[in-house]
PDB file of N, CA and C in Angstrom:
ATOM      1  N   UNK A   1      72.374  29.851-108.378  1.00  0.00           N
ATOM      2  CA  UNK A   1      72.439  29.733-106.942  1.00  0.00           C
ATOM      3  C   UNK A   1      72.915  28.320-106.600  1.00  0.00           C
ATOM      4  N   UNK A   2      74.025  28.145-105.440  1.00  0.00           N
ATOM      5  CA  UNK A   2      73.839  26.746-104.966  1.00  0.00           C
ATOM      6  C   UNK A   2      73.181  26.568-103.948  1.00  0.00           C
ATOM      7  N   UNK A   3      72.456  25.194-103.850  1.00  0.00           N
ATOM      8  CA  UNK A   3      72.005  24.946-102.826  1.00  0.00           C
ATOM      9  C   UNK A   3      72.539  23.921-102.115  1.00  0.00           C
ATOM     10  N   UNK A   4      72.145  23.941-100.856  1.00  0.00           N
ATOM     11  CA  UNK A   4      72.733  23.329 -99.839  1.00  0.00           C
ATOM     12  C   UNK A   4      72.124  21.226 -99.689  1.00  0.00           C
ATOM     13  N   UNK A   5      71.470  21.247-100.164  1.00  0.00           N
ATOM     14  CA  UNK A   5      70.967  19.994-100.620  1.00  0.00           C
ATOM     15  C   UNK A   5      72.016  18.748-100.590  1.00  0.00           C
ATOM     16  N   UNK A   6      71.404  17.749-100.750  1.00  0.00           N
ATOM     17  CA  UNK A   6      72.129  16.440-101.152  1.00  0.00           C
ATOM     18  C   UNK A   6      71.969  16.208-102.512  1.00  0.00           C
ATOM     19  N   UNK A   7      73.039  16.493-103.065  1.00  0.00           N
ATOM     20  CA  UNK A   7      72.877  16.469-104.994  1.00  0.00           C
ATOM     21  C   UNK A   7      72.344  15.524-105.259  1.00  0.00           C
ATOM     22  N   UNK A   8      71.405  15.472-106.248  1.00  0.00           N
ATOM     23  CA  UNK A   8      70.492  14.406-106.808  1.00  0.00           C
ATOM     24  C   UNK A   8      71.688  13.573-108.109  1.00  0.00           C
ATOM     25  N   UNK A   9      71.365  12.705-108.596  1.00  0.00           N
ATOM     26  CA  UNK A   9      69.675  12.470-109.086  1.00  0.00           C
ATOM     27  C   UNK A   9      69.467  11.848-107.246  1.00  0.00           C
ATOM     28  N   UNK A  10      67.877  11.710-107.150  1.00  0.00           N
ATOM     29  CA  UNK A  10      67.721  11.022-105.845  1.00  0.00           C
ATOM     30  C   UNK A  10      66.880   9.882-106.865  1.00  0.00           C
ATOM     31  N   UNK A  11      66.720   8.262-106.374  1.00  0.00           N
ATOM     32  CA  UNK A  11      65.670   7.404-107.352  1.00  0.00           C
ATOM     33  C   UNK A  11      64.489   6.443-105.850  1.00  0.00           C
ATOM     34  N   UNK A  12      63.858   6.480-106.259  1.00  0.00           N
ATOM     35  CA  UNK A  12      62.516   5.210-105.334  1.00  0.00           C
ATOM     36  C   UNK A  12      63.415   4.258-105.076  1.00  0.00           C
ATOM     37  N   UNK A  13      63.430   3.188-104.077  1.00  0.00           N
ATOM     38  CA  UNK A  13      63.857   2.366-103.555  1.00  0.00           C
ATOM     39  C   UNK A  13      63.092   1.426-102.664  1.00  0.00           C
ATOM     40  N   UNK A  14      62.689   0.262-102.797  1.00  0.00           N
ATOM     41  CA  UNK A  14      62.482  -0.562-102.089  1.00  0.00           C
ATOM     42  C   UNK A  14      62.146  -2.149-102.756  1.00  0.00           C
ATOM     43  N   UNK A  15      61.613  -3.019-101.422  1.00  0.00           N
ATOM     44  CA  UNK A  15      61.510  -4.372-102.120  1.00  0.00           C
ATOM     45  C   UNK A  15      60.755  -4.572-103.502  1.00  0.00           C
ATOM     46  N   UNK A  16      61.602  -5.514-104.820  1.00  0.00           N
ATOM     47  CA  UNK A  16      61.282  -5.808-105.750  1.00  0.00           C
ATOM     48  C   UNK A  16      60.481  -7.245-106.207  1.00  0.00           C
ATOM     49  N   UNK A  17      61.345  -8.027-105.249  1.00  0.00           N
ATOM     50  CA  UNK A  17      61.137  -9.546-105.208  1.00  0.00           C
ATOM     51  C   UNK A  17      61.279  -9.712-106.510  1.00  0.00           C
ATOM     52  N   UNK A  18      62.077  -9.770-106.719  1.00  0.00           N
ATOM     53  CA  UNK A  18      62.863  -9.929-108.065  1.00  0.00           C
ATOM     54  C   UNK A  18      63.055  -9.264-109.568  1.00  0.00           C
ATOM     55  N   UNK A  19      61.671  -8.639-109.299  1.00  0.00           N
ATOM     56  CA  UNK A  19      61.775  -7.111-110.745  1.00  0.00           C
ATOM     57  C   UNK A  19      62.488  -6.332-110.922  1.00  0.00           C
ATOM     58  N   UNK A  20      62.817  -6.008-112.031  1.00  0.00           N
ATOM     59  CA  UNK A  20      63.907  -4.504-112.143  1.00  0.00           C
ATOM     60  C   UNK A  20      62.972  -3.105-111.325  1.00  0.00           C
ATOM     61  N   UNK A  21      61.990  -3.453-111.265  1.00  0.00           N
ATOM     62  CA  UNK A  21      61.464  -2.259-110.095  1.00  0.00           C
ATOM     63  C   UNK A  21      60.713  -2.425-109.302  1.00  0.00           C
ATOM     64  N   UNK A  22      60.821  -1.302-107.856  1.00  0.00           N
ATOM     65  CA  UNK A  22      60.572  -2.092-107.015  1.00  0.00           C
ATOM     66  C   UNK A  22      58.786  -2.534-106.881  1.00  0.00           C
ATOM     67  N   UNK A  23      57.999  -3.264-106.319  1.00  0.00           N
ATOM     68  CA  UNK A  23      56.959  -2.808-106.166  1.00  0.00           C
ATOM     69  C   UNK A  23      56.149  -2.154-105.264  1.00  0.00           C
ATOM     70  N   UNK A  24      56.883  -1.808-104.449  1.00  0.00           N
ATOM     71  CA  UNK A  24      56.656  -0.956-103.007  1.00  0.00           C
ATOM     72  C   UNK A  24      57.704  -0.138-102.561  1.00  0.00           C
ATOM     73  N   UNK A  25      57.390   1.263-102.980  1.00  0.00           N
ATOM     74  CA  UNK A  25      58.812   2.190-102.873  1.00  0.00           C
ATOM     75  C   UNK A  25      58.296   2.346-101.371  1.00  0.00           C
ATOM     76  N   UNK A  26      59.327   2.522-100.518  1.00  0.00           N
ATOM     77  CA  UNK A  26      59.683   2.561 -99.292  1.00  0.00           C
ATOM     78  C   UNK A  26      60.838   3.954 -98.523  1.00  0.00           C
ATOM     79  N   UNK A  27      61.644   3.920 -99.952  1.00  0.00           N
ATOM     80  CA  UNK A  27      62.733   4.859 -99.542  1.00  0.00           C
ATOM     81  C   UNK A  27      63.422   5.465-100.670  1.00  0.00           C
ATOM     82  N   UNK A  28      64.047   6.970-100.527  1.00  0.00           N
ATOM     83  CA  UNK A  28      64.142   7.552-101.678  1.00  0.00           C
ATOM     84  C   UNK A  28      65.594   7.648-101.195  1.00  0.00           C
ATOM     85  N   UNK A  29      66.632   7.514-102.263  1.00  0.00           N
ATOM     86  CA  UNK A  29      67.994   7.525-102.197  1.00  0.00           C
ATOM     87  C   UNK A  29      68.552   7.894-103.209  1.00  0.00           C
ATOM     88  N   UNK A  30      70.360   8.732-102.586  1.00  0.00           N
ATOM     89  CA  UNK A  30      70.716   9.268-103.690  1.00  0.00           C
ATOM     90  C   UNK A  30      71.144   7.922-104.757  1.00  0.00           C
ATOM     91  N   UNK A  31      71.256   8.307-106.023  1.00  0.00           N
ATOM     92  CA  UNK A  31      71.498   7.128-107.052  1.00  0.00           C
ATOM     93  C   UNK A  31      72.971   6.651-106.943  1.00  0.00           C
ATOM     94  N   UNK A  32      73.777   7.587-106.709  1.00  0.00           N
ATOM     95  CA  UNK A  32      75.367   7.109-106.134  1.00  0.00           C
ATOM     96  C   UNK A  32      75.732   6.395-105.384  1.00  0.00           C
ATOM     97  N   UNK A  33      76.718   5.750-105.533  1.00  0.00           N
ATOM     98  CA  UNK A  33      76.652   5.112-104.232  1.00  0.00           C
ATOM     99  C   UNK A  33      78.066   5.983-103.533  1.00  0.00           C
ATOM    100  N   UNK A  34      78.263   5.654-102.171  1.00  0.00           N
ATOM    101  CA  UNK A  34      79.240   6.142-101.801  1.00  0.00           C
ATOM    102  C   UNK A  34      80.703   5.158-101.742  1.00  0.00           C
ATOM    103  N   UNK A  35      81.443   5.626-100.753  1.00  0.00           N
ATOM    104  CA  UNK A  35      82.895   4.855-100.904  1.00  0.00           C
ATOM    105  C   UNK A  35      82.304   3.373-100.303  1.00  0.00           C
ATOM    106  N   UNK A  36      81.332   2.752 -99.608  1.00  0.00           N
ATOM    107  CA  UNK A  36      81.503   1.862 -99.124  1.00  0.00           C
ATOM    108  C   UNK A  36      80.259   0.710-100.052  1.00  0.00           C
ATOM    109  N   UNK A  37      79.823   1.747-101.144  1.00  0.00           N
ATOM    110  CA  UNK A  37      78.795   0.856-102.126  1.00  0.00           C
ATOM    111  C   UNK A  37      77.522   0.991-101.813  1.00  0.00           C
ATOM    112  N   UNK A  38      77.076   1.758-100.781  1.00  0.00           N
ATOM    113  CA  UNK A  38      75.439   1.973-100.327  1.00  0.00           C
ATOM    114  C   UNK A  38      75.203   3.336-100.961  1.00  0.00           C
ATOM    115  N   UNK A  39      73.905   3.259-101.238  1.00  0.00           N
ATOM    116  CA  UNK A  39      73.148   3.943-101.773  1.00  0.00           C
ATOM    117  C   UNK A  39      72.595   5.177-100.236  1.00  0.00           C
ATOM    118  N   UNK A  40      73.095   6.581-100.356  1.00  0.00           N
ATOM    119  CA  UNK A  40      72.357   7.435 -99.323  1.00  0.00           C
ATOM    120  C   UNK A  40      70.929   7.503 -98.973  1.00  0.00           C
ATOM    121  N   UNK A  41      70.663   7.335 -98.049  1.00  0.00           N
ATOM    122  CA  UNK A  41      68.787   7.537 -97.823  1.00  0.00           C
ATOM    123  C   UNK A  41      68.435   8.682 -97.514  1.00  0.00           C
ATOM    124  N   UNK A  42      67.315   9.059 -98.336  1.00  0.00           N
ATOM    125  CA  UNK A  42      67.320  10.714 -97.754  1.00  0.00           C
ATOM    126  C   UNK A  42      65.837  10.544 -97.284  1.00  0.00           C
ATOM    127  N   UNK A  43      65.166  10.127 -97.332  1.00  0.00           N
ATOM    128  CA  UNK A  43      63.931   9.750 -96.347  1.00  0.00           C
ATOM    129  C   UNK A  43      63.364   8.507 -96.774  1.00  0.00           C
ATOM    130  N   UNK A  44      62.592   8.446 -96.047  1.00  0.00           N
ATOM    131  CA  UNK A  44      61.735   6.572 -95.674  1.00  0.00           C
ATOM    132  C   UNK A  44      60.124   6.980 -95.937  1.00  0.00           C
ATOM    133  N   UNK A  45      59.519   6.396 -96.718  1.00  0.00           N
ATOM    134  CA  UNK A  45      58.554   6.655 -96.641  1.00  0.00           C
ATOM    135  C   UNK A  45      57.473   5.549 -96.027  1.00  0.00           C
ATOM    136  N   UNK A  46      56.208   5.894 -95.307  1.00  0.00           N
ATOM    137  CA  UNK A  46      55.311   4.830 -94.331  1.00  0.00           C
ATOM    138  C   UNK A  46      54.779   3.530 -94.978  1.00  0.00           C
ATOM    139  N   UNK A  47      54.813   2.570 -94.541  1.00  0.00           N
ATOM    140  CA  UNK A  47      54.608   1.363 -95.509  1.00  0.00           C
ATOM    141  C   UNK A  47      52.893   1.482 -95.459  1.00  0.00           C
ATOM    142  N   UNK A  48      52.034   1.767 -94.408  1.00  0.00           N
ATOM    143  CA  UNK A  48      50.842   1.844 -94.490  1.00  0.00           C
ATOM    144  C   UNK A  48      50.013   2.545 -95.621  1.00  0.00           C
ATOM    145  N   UNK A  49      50.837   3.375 -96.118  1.00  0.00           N
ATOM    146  CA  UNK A  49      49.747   4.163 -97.072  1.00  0.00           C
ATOM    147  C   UNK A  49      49.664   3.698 -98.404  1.00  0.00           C
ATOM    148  N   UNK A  50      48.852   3.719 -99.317  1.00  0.00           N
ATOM    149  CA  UNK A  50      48.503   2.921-100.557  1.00  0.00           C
ATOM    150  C   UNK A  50      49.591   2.900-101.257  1.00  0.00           C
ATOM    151  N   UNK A  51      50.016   1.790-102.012  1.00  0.00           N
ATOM    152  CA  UNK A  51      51.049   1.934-103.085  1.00  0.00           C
ATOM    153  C   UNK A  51      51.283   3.078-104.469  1.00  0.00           C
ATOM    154  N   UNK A  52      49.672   3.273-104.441  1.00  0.00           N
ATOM    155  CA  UNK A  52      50.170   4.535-105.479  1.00  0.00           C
ATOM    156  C   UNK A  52      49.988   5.512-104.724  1.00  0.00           C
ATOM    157  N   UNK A  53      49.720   5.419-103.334  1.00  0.00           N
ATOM    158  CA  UNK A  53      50.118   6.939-102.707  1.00  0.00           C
ATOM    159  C   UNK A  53      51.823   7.047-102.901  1.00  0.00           C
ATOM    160  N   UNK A  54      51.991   6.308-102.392  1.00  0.00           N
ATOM    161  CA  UNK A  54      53.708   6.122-101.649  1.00  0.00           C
ATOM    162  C   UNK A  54      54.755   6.495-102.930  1.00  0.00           C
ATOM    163  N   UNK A  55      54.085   5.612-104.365  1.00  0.00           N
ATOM    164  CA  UNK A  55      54.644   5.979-105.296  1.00  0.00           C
ATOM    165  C   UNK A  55      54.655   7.296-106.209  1.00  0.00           C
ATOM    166  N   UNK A  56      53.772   8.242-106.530  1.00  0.00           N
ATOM    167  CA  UNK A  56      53.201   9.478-106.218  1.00  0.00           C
ATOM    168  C   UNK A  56      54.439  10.435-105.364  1.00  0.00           C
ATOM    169  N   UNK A  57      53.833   9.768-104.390  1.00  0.00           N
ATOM    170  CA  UNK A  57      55.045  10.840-103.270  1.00  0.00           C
ATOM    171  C   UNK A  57      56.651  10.750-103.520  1.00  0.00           C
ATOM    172  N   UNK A  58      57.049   9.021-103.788  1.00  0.00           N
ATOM    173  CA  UNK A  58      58.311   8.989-104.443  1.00  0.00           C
ATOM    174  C   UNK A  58      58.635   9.869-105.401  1.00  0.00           C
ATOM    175  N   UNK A  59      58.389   9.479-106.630  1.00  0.00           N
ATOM    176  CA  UNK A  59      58.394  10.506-107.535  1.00  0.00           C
ATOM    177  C   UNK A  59      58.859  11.494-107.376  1.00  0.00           C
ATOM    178  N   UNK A  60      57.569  12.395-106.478  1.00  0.00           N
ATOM    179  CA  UNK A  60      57.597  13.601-106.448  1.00  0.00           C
ATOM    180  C   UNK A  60      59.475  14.276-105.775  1.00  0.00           C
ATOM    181  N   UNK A  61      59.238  13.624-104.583  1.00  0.00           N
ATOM    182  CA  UNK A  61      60.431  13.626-103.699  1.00  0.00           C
ATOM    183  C   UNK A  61      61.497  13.793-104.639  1.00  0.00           C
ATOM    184  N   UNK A  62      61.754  12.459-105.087  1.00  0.00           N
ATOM    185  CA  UNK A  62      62.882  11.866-106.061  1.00  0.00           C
ATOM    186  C   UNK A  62      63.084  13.107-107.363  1.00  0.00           C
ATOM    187  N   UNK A  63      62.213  13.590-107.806  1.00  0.00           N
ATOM    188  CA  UNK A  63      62.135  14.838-108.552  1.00  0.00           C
ATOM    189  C   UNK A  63      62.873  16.152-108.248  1.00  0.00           C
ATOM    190  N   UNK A  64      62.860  16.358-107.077  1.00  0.00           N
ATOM    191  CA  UNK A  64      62.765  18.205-106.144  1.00  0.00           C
ATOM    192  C   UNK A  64      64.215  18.199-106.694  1.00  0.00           C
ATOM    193  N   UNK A  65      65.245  17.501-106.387  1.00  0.00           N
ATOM    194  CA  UNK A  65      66.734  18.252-106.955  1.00  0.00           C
ATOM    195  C   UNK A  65      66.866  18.975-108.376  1.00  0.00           C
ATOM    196  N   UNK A  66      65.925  18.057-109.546  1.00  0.00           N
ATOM    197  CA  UNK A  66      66.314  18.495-110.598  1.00  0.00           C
ATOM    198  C   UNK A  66      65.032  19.457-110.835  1.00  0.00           C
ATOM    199  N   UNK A  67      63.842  19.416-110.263  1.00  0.00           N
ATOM    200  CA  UNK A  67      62.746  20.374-110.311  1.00  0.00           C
ATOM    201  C   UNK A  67      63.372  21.839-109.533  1.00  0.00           C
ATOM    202  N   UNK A  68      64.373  21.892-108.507  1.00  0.00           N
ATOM    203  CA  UNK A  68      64.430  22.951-107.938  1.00  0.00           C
ATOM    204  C   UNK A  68      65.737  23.664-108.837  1.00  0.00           C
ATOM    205  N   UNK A  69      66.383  22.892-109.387  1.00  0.00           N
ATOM    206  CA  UNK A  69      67.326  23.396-110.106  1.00  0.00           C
ATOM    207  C   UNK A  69      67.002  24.070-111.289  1.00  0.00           C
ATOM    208  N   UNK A  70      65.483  23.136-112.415  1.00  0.00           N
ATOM    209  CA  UNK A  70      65.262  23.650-113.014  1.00  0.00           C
ATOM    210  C   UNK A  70      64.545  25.505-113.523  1.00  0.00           C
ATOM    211  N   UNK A  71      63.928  25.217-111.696  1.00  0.00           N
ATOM    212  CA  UNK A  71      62.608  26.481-111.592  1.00  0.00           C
ATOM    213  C   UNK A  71      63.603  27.357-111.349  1.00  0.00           C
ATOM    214  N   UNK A  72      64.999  27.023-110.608  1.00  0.00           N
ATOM    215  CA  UNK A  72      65.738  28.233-110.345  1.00  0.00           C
ATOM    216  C   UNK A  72      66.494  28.595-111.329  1.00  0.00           C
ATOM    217  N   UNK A  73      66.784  27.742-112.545  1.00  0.00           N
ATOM    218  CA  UNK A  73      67.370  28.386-113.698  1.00  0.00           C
ATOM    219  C   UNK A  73      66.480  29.072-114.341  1.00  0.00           C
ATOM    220  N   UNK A  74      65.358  28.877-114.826  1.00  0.00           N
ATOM    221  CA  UNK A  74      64.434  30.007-115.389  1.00  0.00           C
ATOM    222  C   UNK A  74      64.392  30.918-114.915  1.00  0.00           C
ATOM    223  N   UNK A  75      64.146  31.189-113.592  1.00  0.00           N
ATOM    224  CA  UNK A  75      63.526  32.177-112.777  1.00  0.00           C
ATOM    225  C   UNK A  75      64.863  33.195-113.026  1.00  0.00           C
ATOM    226  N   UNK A  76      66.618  32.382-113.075  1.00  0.00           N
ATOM    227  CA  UNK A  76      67.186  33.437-112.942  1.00  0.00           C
ATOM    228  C   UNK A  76      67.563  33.822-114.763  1.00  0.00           C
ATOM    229  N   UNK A  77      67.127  33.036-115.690  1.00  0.00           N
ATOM    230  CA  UNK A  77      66.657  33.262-117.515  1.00  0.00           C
ATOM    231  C   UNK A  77      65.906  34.760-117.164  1.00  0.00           C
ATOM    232  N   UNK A  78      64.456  34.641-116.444  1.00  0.00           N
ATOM    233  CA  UNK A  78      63.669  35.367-116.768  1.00  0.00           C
ATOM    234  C   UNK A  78      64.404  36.878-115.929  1.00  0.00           C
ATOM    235  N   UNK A  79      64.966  37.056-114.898  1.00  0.00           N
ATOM    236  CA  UNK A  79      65.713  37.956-114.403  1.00  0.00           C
ATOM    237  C   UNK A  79      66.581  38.525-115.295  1.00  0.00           C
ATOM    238  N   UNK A  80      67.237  37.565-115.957  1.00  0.00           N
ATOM    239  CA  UNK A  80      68.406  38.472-117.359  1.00  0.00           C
ATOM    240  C   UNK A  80      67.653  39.218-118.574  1.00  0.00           C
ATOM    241  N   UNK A  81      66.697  38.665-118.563  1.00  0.00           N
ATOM    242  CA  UNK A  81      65.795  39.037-120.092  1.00  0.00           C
ATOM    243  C   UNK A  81      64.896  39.931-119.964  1.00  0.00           C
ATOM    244  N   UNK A  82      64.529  40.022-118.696  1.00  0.00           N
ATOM    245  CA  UNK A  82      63.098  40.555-118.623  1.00  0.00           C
ATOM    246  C   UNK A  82      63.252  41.430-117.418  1.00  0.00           C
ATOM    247  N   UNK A  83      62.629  43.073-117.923  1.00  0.00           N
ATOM    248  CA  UNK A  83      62.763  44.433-117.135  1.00  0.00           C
ATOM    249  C   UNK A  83      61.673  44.233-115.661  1.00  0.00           C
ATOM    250  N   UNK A  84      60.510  43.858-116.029  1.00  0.00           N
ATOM    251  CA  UNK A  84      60.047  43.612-114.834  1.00  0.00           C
ATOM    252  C   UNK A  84      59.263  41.980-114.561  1.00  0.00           C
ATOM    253  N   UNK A  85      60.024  40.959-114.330  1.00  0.00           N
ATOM    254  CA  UNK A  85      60.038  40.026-113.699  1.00  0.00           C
ATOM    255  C   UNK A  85      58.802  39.515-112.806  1.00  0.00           C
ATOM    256  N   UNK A  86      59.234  40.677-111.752  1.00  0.00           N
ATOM    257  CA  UNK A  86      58.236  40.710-110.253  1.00  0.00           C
ATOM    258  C   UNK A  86      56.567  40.827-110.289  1.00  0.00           C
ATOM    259  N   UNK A  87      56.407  41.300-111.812  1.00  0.00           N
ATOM    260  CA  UNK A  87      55.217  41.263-112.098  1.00  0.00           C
ATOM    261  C   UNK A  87      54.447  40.452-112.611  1.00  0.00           C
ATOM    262  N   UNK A  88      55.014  39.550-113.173  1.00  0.00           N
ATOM    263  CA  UNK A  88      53.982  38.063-113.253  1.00  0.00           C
ATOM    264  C   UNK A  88      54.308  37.307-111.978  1.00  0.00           C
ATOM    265  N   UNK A  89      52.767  36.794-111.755  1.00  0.00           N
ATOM    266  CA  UNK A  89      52.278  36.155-110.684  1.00  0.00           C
ATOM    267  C   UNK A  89      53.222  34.361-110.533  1.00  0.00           C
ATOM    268  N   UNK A  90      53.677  34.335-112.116  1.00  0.00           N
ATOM    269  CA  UNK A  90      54.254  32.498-111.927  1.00  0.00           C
ATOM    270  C   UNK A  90      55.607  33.049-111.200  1.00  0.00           C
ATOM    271  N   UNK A  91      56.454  34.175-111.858  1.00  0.00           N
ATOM    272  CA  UNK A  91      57.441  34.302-111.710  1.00  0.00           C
ATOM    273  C   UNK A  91      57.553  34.385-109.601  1.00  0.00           C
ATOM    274  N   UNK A  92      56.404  35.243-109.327  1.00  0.00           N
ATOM    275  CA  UNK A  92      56.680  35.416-107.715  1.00  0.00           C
ATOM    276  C   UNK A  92      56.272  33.876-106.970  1.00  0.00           C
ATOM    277  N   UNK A  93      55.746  33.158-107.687  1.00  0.00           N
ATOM    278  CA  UNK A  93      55.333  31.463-107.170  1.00  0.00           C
ATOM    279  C   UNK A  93      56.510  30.816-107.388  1.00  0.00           C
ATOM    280  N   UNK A  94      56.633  30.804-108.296  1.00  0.00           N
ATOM    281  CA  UNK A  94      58.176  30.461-108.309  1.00  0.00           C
ATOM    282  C   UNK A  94      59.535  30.697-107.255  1.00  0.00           C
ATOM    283  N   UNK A  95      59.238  31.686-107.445  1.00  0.00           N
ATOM    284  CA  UNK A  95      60.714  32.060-106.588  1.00  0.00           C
ATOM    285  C   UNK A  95      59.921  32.161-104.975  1.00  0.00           C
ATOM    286  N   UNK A  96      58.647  32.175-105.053  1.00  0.00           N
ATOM    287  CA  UNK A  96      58.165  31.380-103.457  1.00  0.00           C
ATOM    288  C   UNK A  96      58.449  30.512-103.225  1.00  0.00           C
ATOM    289  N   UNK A  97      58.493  28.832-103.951  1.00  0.00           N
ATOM    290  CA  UNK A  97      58.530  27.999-104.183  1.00  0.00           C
ATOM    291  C   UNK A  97      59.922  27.682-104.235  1.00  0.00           C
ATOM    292  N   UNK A  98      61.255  28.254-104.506  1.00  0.00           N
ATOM    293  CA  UNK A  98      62.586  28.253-104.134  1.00  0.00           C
ATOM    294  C   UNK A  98      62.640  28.070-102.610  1.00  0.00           C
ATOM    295  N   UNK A  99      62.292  29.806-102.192  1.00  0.00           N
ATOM    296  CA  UNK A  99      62.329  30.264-101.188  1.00  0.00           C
ATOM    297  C   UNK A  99      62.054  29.194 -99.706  1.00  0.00           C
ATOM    298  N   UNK A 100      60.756  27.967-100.301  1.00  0.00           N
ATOM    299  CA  UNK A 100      60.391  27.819 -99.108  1.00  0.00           C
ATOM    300  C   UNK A 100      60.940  26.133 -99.142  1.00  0.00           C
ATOM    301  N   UNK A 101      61.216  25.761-100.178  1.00  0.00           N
ATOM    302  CA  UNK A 101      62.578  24.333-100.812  1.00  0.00           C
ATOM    303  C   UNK A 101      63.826  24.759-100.052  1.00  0.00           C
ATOM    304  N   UNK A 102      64.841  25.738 -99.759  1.00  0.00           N
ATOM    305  CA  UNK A 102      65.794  26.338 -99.374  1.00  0.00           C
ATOM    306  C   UNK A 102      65.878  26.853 -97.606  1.00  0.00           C
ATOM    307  N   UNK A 103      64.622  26.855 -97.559  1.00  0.00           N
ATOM    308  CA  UNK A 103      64.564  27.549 -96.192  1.00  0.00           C
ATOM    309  C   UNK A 103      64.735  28.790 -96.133  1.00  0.00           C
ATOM    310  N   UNK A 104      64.760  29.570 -97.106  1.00  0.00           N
ATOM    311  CA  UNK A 104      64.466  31.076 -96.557  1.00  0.00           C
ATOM    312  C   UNK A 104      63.332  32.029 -96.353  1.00  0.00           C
TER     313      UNK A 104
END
């Protein structure tokens, strides 16, 4: 399936004060840059909430392109291989879990 997404990789972003990483992710962006050398922002995250909240949530965020790509290649593995699919409970979480990443 394609999806309509902003192709990943997406990576954490924010002030380092001088480390190779940052210590307060702030914003998740695609890793490319575009024609003018900036990095895309695909959301901002709140500076108030704990640093390993924020980082946690980065992650996670920064993850979903290649996590949604991955769950949807199995899901469509387990569709070629397997007569009834619909009957394990991961397989219908799964493809819930597409479903509601995609908007349908």
């Amino acid at each position: 399936m394609e999806f309509k997404h902003t192709p990943g990789p997406w990576i954490g972003a924010g002030p380092s004060f001088g480390d190779p990483l940052p210590h307060y992710t702030t914003e998740i962006l695609v890793e490319a840059e575009n024609e003018d050398g900036d990095c895309q922002p695909i959301c901002t995250l709140p500076f108030d909430c704990l640093d390993a909240e924020n980082e946690a949530n980065a992650r996670l965020i920064a993850a979903a392109p290649d996590l949604l790509d991955a769950l949807d290649t199995l899901c469509n593995r387990i569709e070629l291989e397997s007569a009834t699919p619909l009957d394990w409970p991961a397989y219908t979480q799964a493809r819930s879990a597409i479903a509601k990443a995609i908007g349908a």
